[in-house]
N, C-alpha and C. Protein backbone atom coordinates (compact mmCIF):
# COMPACT_ATOMS: atom_id res chain seq x y z
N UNK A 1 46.20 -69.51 -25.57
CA UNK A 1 45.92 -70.33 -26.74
C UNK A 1 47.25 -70.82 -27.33
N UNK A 2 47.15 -72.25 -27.81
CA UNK A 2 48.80 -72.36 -27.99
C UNK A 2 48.63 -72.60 -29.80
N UNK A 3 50.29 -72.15 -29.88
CA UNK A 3 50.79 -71.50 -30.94
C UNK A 3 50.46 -72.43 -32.37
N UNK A 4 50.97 -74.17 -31.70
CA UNK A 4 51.30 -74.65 -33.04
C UNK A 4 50.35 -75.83 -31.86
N UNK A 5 49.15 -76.60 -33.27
CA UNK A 5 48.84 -78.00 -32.79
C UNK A 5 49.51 -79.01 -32.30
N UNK A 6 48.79 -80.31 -31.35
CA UNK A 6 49.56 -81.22 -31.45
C UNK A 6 50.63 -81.89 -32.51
N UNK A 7 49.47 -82.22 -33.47
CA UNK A 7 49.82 -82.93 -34.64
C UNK A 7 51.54 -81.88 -35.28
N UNK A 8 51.53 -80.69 -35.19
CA UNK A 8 52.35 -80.59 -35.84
C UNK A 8 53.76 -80.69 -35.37
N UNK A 9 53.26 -80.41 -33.42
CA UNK A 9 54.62 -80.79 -32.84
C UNK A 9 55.47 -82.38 -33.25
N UNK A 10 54.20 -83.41 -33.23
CA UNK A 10 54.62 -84.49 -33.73
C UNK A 10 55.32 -84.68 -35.27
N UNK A 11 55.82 -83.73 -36.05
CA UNK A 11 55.91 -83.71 -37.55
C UNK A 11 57.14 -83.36 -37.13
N UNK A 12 57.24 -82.02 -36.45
CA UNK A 12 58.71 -82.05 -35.75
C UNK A 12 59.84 -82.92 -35.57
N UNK A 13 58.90 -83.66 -34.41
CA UNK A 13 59.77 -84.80 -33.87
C UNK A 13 60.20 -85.42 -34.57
N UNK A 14 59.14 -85.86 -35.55
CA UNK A 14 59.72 -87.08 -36.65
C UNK A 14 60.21 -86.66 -37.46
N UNK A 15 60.75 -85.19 -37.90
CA UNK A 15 61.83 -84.90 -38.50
C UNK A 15 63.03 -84.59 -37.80
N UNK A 16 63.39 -84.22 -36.82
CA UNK A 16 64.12 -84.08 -35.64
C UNK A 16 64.71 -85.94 -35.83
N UNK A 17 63.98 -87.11 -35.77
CA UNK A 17 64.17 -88.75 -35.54
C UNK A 17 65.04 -88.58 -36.81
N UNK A 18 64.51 -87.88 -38.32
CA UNK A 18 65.19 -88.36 -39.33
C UNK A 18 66.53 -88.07 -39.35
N UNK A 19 66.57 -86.46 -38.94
CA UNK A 19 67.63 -86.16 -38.72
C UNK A 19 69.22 -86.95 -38.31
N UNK A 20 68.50 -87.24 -37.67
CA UNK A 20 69.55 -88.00 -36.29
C UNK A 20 69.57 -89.21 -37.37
N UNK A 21 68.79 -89.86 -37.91
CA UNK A 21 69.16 -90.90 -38.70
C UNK A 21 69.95 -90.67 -39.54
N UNK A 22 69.69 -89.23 -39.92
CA UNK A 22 70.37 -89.22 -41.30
C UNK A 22 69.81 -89.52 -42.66
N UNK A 23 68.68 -89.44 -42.34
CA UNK A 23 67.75 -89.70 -43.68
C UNK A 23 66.95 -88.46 -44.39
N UNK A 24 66.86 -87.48 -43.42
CA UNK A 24 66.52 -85.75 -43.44
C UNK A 24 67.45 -85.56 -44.77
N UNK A 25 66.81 -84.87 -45.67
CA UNK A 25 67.32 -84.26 -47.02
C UNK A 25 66.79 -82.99 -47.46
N UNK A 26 68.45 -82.38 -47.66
CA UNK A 26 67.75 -80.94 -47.68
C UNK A 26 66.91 -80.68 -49.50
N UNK A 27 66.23 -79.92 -49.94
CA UNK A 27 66.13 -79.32 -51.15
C UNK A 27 64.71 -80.18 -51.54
N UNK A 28 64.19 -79.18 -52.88
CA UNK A 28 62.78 -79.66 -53.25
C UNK A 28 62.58 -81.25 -53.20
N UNK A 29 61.97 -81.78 -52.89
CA UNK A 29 61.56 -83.20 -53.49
C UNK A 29 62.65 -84.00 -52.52
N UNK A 30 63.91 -83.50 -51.58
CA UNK A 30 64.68 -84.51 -50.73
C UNK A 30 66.18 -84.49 -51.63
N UNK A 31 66.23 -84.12 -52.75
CA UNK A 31 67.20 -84.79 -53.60
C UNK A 31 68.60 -83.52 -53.20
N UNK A 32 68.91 -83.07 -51.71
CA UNK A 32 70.13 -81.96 -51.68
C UNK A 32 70.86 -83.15 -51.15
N UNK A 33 71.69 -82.49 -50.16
CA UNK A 33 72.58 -83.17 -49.17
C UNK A 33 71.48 -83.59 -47.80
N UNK A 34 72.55 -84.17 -46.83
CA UNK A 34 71.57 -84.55 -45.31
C UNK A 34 71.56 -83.29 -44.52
N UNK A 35 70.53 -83.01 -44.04
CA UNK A 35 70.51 -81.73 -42.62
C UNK A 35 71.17 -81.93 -41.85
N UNK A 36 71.75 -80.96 -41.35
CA UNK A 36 72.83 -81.26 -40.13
C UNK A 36 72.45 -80.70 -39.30
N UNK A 37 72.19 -79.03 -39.37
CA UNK A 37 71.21 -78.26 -38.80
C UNK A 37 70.66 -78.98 -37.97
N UNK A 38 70.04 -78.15 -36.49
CA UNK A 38 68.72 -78.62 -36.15
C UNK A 38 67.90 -77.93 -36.16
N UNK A 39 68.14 -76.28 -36.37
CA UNK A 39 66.49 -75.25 -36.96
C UNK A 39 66.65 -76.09 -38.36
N UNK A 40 67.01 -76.14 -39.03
CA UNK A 40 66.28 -76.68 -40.55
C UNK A 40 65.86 -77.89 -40.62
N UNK A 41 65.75 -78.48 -39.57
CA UNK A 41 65.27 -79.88 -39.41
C UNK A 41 63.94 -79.75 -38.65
N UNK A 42 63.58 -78.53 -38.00
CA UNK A 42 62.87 -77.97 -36.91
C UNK A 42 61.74 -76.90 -38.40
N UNK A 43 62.60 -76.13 -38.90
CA UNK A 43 62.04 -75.61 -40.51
C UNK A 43 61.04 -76.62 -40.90
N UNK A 44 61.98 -77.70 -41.89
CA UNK A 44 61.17 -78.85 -42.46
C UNK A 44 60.24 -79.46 -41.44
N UNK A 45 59.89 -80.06 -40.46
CA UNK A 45 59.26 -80.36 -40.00
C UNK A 45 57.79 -79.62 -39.89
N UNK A 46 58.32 -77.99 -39.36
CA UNK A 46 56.77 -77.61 -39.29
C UNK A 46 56.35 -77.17 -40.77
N UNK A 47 57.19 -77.06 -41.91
CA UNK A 47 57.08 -77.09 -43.19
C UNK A 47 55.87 -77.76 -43.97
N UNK A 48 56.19 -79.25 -43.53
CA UNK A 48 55.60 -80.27 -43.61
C UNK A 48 54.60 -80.45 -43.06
N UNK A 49 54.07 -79.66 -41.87
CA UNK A 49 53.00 -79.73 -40.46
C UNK A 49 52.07 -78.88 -41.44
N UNK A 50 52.52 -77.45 -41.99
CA UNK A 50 51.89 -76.56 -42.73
C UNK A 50 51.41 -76.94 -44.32
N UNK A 51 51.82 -78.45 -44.64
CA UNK A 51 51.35 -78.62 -45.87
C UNK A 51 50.12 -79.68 -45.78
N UNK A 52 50.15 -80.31 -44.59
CA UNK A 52 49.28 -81.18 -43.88
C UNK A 52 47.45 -80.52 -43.48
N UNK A 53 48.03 -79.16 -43.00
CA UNK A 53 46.69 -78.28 -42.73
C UNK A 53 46.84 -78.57 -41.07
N UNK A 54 48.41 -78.77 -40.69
CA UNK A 54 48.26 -78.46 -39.18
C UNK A 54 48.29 -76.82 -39.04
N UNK A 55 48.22 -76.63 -37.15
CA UNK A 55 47.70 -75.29 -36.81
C UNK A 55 49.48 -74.67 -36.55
N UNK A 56 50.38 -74.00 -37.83
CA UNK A 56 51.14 -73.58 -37.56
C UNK A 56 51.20 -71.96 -38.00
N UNK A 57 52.09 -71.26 -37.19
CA UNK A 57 51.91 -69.79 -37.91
C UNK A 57 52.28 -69.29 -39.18
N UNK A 58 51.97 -68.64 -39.99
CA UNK A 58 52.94 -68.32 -41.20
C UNK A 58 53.71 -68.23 -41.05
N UNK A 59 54.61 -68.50 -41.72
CA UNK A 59 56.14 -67.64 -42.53
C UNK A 59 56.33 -66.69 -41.58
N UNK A 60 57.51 -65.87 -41.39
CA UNK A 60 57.54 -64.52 -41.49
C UNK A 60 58.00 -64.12 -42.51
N UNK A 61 57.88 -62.93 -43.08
CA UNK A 61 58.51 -62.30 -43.81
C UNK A 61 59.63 -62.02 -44.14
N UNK A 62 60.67 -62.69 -44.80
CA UNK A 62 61.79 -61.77 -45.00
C UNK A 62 62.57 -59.96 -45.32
N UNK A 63 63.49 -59.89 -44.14
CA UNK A 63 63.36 -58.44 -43.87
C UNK A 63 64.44 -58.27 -44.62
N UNK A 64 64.29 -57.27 -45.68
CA UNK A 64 65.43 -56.62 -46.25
C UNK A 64 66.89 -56.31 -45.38
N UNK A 65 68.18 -56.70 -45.83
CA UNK A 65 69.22 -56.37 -44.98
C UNK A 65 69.32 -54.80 -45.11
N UNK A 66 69.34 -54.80 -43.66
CA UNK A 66 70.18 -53.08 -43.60
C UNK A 66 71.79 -53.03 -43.89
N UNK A 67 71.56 -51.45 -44.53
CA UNK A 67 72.49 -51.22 -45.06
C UNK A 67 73.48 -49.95 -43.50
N UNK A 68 74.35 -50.47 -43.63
CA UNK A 68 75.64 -49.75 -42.59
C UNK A 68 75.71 -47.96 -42.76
């Protein structure tokens, strides 16, 4: 069974396209700097897939840092 829908791979891409344009903006609402990244361009994308009601997985959880 696969992981993430069509549709959301395509949300990807077209954030992956902005990227490269340079039109990708990081922070609430677009208003940071441009992504340079390509997981946070890969992030936002399925971000965006998951606000749509495509088939992506949750979050994971953030894991507390271990301590040394």
């Amino acid at each position: 069974m696969a992981r993430y829908s069509k549709s959301a791979g395509k949300d990807v891409k077209r954030a992956m396209d902005r990227r490269k344009k340079g039109s990708l903006k990081r922070g609430k609402g677009g208003k940071g700097g441009k992504v340079k990244s390509r997981a946070q361009a890969i992030a936002i994308g399925l971000s965006e897939a998951r606000k749509k009601g495509a088939k992506v997985p949750r979050k994971s959880a953030k894991k507390p840092a271990r301590k040394k």
